[in-house]
C-alpha atoms as a PDB file:
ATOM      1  CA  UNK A   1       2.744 -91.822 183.146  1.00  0.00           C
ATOM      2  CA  UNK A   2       1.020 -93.959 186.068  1.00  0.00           C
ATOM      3  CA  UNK A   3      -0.579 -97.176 184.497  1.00  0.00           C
ATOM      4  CA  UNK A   4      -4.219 -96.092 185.336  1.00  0.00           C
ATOM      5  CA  UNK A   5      -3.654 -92.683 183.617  1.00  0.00           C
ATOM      6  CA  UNK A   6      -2.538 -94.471 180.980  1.00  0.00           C
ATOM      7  CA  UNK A   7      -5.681 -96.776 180.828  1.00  0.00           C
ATOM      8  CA  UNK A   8      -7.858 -93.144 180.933  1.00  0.00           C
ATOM      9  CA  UNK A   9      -5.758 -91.502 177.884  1.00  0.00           C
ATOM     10  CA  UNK A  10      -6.546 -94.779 175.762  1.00  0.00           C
ATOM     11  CA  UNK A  11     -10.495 -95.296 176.355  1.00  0.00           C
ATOM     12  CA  UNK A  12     -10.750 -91.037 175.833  1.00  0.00           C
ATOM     13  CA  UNK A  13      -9.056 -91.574 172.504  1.00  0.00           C
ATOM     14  CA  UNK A  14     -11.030 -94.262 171.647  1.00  0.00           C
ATOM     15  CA  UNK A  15     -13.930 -91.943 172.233  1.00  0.00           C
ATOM     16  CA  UNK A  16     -12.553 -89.107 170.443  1.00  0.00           C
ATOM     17  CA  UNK A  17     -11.902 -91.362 167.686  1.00  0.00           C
ATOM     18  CA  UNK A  18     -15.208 -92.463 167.180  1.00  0.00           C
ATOM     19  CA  UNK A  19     -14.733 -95.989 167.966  1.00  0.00           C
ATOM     20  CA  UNK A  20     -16.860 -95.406 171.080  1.00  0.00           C
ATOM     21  CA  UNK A  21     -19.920 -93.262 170.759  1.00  0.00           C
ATOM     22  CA  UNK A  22     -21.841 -92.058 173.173  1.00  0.00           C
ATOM     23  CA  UNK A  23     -24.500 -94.676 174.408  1.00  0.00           C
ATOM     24  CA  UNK A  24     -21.765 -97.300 173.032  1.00  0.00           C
ATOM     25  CA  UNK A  25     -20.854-100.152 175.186  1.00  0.00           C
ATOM     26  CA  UNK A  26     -17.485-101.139 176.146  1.00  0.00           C
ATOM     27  CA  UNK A  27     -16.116-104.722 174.867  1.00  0.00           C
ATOM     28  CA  UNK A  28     -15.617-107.118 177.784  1.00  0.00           C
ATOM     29  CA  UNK A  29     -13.149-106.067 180.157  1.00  0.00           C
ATOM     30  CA  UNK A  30     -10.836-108.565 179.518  1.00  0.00           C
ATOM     31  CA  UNK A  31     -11.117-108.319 175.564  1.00  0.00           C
ATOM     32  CA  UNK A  32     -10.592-104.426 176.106  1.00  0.00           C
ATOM     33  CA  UNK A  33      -7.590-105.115 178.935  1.00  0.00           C
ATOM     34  CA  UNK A  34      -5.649-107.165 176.145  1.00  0.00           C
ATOM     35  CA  UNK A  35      -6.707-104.939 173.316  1.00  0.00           C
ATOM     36  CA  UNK A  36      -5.332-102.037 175.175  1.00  0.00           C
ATOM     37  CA  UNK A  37      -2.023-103.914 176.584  1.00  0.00           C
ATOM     38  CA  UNK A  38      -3.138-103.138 180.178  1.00  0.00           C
ATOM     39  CA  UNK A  39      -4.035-104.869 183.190  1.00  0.00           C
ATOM     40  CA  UNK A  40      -7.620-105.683 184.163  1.00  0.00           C
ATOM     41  CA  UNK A  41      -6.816-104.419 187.824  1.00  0.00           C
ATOM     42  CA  UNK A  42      -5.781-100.992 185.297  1.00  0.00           C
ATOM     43  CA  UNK A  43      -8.383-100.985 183.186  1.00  0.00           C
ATOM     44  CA  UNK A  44     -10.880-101.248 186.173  1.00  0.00           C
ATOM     45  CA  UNK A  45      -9.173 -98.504 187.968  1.00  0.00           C
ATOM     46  CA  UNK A  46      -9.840 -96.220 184.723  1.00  0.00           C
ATOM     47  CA  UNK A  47     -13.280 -97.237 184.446  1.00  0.00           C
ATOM     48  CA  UNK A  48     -13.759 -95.992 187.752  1.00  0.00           C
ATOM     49  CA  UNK A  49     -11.891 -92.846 187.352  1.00  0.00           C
ATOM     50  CA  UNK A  50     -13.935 -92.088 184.162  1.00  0.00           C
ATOM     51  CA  UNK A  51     -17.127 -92.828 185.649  1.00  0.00           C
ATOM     52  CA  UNK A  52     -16.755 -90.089 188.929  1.00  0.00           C
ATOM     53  CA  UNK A  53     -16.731 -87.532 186.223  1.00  0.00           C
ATOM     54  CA  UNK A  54     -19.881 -89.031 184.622  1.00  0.00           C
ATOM     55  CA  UNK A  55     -18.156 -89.617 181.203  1.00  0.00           C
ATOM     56  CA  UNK A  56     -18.614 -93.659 181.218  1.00  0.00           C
ATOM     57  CA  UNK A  57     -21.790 -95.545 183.315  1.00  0.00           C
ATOM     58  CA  UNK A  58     -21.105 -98.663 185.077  1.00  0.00           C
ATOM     59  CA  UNK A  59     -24.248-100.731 184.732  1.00  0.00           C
ATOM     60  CA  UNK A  60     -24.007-103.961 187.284  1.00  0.00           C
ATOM     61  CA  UNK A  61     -25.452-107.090 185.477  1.00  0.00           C
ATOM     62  CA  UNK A  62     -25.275-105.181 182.131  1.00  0.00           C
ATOM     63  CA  UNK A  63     -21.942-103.715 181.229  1.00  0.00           C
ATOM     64  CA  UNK A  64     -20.436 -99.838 180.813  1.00  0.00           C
ATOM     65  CA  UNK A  65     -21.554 -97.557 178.708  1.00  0.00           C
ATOM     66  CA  UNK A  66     -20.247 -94.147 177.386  1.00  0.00           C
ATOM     67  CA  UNK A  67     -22.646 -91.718 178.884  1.00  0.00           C
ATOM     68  CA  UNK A  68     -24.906 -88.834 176.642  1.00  0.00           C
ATOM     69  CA  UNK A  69     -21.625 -86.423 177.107  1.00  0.00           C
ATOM     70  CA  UNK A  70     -24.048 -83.941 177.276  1.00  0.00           C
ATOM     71  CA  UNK A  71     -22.171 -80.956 178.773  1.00  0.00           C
ATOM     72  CA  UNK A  72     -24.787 -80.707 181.528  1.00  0.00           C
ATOM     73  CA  UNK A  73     -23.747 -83.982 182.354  1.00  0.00           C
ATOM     74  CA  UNK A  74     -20.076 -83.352 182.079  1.00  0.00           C
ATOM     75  CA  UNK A  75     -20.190 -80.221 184.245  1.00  0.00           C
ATOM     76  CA  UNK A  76     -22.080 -81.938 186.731  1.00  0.00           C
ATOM     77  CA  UNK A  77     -19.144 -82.261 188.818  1.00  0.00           C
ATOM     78  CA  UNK A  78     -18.292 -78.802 189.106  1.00  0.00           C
ATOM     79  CA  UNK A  79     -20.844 -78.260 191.871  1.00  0.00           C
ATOM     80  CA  UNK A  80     -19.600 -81.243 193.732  1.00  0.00           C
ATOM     81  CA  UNK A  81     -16.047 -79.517 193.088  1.00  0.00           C
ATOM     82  CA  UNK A  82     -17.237 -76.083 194.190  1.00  0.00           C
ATOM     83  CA  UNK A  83     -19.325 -77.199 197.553  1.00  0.00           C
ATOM     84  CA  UNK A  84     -15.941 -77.029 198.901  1.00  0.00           C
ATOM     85  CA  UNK A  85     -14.929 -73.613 199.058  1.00  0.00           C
ATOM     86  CA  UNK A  86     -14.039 -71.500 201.315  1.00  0.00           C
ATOM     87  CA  UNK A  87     -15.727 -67.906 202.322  1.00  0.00           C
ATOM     88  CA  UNK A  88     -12.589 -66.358 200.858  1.00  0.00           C
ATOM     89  CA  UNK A  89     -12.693 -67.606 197.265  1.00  0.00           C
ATOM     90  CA  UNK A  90     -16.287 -66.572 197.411  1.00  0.00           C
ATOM     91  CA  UNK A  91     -15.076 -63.410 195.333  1.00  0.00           C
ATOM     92  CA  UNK A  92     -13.464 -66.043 192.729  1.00  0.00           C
ATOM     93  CA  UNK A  93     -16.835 -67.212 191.954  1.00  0.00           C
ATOM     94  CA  UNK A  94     -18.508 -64.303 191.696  1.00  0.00           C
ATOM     95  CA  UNK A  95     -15.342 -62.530 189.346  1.00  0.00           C
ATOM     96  CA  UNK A  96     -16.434 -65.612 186.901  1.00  0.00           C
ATOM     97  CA  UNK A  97     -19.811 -64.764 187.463  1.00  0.00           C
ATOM     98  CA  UNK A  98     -19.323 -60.837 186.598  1.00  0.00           C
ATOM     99  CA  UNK A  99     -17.833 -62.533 182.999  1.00  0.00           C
ATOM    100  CA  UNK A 100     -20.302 -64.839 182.427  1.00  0.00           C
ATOM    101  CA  UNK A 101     -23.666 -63.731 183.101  1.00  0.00           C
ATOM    102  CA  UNK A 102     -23.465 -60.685 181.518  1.00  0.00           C
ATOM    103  CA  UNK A 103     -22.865 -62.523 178.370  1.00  0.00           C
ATOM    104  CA  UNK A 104     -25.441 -64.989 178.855  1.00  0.00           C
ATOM    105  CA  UNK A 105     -28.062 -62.171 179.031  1.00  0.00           C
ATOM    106  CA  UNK A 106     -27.269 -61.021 176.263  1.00  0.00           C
ATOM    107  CA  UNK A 107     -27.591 -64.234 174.266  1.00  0.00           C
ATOM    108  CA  UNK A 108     -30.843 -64.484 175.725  1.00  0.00           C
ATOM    109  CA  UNK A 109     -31.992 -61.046 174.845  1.00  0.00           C
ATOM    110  CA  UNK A 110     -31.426 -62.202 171.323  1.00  0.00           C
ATOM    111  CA  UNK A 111     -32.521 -65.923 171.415  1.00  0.00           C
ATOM    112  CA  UNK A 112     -35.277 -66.040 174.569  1.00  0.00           C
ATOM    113  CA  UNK A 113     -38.712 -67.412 173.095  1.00  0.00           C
ATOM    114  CA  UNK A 114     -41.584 -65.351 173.547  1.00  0.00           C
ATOM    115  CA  UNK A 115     -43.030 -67.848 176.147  1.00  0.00           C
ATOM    116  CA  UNK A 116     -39.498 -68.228 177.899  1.00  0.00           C
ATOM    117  CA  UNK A 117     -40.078 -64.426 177.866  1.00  0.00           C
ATOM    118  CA  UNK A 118     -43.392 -63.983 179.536  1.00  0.00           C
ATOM    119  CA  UNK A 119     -42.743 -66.785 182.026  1.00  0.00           C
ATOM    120  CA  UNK A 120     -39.906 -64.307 183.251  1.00  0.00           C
ATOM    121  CA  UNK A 121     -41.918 -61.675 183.712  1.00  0.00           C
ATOM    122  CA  UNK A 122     -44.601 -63.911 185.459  1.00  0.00           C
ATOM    123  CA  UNK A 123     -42.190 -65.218 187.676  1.00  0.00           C
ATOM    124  CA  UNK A 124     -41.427 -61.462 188.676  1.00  0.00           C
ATOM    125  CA  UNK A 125     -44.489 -60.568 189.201  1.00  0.00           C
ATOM    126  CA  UNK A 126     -45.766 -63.356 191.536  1.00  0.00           C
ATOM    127  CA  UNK A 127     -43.101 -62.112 193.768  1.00  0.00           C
ATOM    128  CA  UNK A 128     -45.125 -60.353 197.189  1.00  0.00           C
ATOM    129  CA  UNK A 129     -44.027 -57.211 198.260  1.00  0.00           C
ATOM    130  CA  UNK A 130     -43.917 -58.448 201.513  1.00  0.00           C
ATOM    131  CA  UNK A 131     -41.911 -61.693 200.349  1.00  0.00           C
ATOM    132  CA  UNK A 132     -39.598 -63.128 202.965  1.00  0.00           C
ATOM    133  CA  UNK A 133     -35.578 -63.419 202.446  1.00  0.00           C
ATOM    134  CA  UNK A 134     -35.969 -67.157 201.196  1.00  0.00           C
ATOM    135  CA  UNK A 135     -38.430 -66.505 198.994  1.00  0.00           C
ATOM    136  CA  UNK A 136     -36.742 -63.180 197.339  1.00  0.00           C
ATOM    137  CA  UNK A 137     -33.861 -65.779 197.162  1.00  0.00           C
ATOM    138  CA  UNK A 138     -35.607 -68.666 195.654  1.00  0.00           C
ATOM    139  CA  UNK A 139     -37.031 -65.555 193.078  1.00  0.00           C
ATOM    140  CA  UNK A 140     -33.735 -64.537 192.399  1.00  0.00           C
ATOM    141  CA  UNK A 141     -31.928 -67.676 191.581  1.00  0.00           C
ATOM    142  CA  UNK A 142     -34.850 -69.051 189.293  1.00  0.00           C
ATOM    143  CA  UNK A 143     -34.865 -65.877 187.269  1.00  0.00           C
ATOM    144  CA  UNK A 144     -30.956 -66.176 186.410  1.00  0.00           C
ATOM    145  CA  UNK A 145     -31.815 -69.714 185.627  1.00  0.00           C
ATOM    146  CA  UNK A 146     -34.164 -69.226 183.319  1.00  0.00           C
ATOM    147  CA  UNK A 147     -31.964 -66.352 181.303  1.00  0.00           C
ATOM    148  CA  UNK A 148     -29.484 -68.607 181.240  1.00  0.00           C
ATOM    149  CA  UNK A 149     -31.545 -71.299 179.827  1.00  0.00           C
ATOM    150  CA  UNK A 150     -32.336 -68.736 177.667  1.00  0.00           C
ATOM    151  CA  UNK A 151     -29.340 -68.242 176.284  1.00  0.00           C
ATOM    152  CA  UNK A 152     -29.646 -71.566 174.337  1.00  0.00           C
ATOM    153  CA  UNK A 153     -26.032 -72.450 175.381  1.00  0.00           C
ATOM    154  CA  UNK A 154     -26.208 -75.850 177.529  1.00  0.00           C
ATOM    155  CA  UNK A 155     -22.531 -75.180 178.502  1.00  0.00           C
ATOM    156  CA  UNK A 156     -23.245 -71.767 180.033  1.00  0.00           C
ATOM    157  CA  UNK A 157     -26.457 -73.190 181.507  1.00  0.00           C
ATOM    158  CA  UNK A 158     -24.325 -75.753 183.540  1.00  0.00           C
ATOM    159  CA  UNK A 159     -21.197 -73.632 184.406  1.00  0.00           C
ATOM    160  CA  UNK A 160     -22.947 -70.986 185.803  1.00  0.00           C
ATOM    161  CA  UNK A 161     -25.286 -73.263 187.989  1.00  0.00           C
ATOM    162  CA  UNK A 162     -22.401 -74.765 189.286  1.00  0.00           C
ATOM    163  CA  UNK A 163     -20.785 -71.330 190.510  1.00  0.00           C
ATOM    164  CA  UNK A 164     -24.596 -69.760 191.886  1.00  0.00           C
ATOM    165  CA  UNK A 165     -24.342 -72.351 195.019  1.00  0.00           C
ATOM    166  CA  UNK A 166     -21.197 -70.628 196.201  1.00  0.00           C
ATOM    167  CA  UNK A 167     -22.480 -67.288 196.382  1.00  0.00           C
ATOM    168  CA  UNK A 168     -25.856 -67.598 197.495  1.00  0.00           C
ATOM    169  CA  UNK A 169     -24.740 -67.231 201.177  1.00  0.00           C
ATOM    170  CA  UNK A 170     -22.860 -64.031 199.884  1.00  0.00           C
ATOM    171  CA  UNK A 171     -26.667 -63.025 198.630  1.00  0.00           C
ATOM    172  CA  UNK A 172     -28.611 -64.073 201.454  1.00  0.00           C
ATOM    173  CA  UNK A 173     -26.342 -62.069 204.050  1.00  0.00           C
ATOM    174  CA  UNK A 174     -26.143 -59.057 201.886  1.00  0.00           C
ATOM    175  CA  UNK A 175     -30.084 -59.420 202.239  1.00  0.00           C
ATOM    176  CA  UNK A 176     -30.089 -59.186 206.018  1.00  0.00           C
ATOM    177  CA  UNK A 177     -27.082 -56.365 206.570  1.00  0.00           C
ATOM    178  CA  UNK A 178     -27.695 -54.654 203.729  1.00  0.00           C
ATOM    179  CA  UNK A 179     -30.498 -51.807 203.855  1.00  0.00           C
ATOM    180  CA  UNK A 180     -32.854 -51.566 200.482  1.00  0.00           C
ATOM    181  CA  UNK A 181     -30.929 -54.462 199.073  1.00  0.00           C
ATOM    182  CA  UNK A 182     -33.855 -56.494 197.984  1.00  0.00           C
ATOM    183  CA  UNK A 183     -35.523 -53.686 197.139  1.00  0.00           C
ATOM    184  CA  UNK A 184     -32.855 -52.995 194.769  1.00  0.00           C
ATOM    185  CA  UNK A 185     -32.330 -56.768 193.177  1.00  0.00           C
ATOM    186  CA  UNK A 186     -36.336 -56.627 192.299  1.00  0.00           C
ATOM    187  CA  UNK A 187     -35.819 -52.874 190.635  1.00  0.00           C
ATOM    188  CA  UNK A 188     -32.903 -54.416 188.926  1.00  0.00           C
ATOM    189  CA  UNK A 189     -34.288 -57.872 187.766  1.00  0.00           C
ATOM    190  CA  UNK A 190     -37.271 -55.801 186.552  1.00  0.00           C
ATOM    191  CA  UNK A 191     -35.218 -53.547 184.189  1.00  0.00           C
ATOM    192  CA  UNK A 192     -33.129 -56.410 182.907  1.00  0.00           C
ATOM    193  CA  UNK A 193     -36.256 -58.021 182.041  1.00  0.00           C
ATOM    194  CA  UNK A 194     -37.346 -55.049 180.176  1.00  0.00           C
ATOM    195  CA  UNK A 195     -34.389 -54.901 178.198  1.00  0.00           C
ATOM    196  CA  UNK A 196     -34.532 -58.858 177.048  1.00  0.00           C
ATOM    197  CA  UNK A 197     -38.375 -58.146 175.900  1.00  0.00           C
ATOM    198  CA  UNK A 198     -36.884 -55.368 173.995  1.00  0.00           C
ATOM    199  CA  UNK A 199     -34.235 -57.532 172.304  1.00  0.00           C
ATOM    200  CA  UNK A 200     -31.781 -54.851 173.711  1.00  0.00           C
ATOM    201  CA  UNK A 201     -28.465 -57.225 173.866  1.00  0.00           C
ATOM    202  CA  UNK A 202     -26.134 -54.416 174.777  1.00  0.00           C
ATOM    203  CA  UNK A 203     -28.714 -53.260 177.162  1.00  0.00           C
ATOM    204  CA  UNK A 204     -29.284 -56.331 178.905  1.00  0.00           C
ATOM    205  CA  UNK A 205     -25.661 -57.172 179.353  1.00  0.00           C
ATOM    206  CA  UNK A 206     -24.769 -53.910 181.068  1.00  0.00           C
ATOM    207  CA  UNK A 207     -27.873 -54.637 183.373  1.00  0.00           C
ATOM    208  CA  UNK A 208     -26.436 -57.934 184.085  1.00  0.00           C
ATOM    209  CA  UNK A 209     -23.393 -56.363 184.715  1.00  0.00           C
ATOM    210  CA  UNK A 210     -23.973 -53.662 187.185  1.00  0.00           C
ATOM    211  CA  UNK A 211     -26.185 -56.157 189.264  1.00  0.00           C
ATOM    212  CA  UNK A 212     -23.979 -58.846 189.513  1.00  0.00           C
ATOM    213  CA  UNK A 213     -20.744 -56.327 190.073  1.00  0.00           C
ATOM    214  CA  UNK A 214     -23.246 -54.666 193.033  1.00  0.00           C
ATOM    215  CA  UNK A 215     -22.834 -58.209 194.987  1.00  0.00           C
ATOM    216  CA  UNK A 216     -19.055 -58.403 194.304  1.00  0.00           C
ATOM    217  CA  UNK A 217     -18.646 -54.739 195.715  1.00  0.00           C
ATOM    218  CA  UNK A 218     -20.773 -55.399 198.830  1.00  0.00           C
ATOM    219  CA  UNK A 219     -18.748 -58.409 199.388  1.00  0.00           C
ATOM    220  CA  UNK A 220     -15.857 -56.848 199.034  1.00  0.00           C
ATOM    221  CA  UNK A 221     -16.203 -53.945 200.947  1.00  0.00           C
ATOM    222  CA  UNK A 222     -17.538 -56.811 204.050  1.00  0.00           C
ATOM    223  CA  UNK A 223     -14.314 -58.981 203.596  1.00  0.00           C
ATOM    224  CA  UNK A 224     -12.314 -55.777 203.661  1.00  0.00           C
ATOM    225  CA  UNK A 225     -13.661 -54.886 206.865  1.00  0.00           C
ATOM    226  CA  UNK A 226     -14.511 -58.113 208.837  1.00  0.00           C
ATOM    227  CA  UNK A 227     -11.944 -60.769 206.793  1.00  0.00           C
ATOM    228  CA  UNK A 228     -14.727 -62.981 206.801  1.00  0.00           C
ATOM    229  CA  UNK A 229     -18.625 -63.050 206.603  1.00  0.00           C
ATOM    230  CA  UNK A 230     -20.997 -66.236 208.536  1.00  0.00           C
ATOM    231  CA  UNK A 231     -24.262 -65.870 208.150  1.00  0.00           C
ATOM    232  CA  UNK A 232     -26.326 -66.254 211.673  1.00  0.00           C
ATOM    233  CA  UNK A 233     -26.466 -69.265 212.912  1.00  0.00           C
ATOM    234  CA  UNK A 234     -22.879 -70.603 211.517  1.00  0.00           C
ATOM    235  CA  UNK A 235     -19.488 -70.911 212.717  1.00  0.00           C
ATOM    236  CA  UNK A 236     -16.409 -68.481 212.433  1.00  0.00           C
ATOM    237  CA  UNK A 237     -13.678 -70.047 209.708  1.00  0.00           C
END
């Protein structure tokens, strides 16, 4: 095992363990280098590593601290991971969508407040008829935000606003080739906020299914037949 992996296997443990808590500072580096039996030039190269994925903070003039490890933290990378893909693994995102959301609805069919509740419907409503394509957008990804906040699971929350930056270019192109598309997301988003105010979890998660699998098959069908989709405006892969 490389020496800095090495160095990042020892300071997890020692979080694991409970010897470093979260908001816990690290001993001096060079009391933690010898406790450890690694090099500084090691231990600094692990601290570095560790603090990328937003597990330890490097304070200059203070010392490093373990971070909140709050999952929304944690996961944090993932859209910095995911800026990066391609316009073929678009479908990869949106297969782990199709399992996700679905279930995330229906936690929040059973667990949504009453307020979380009405502000989804308020947000629905404020929508124009005559909204344009970046609005209907802007609509759409703020309502599957707030589900999934209304889920109460902070890990779902993060994970699946790390994978909705990836396929919004899938959603604003079906938008502008697709016919009655919008038309259809607002009919859709309406019914699977009926079903959450009913406290229908089965309900709402075969909602949530059928509209995000609607995307997916669009896409499909579009790679199928053109290999690749670019909205206007940007450059062929």
């Amino acid at each position: 095992m490389p020496v800095t992996d090495e160095a990042i296997v020892k300071i997890k443990e020692m979080i694991l363990g409970g010897e470093l808590a979260p908001g816990a500072r690290l001993p001096k580096e060079a009391d933690l280098a010898e406790r450890l039996g690694l090099s500084r030039n090691s231990l600094r190269e692990a601290v570095k590593a560790l603090s990328l994925i937003r597990v330890l903070d490097v304070r200059q003039g203070d010392g490093t601290y373990v971070t909140s490890l709050e999952p929304e933290l944690l996961l944090d990378t993932l859209a910095f991971v995911v800026d990066f893909h391609r316009d073929d693994t678009v479908l990869h995102f949106l297969e782990v969508r199709r399992i996700l959301e679905p279930e995330a609805t229906a936690l929040a069919a059973r667990a949504m407040s009453d307020a979380q509740l009405t502000a989804l419907g308020e947000l629905l409503a404020a929508l124009p008829d005559d909204a344009p394509l970046d609005e209907l957008l802007a609509n759409d990804l703020e309502f599957h935000r707030l589900i999934a906040t209304g889920s109460g699971n902070p890990v779902l929350v993060s994970l699946l606003d790390g994978i909705s930056a990836p396929t919004t270019r899938a959603r604003i192109w079906r938008g502008l080739t697709e016919e009655g598309a919008a038309a259809r997301t607002r009919a859709q988003h309406r019914e699977i906020h009926a079903a959450l105010a009913h406290r229908d979890a089965e309900l709402a998660r075969a909602l949530a299914l059928v509209h995000v699998c609607g995307v997916e098959r669009w896409l499909r069908d579009t790679l199928g037949g053109e290999g690749a989709f670019n909205t206007p405006g940007s450059k062929d892969s």
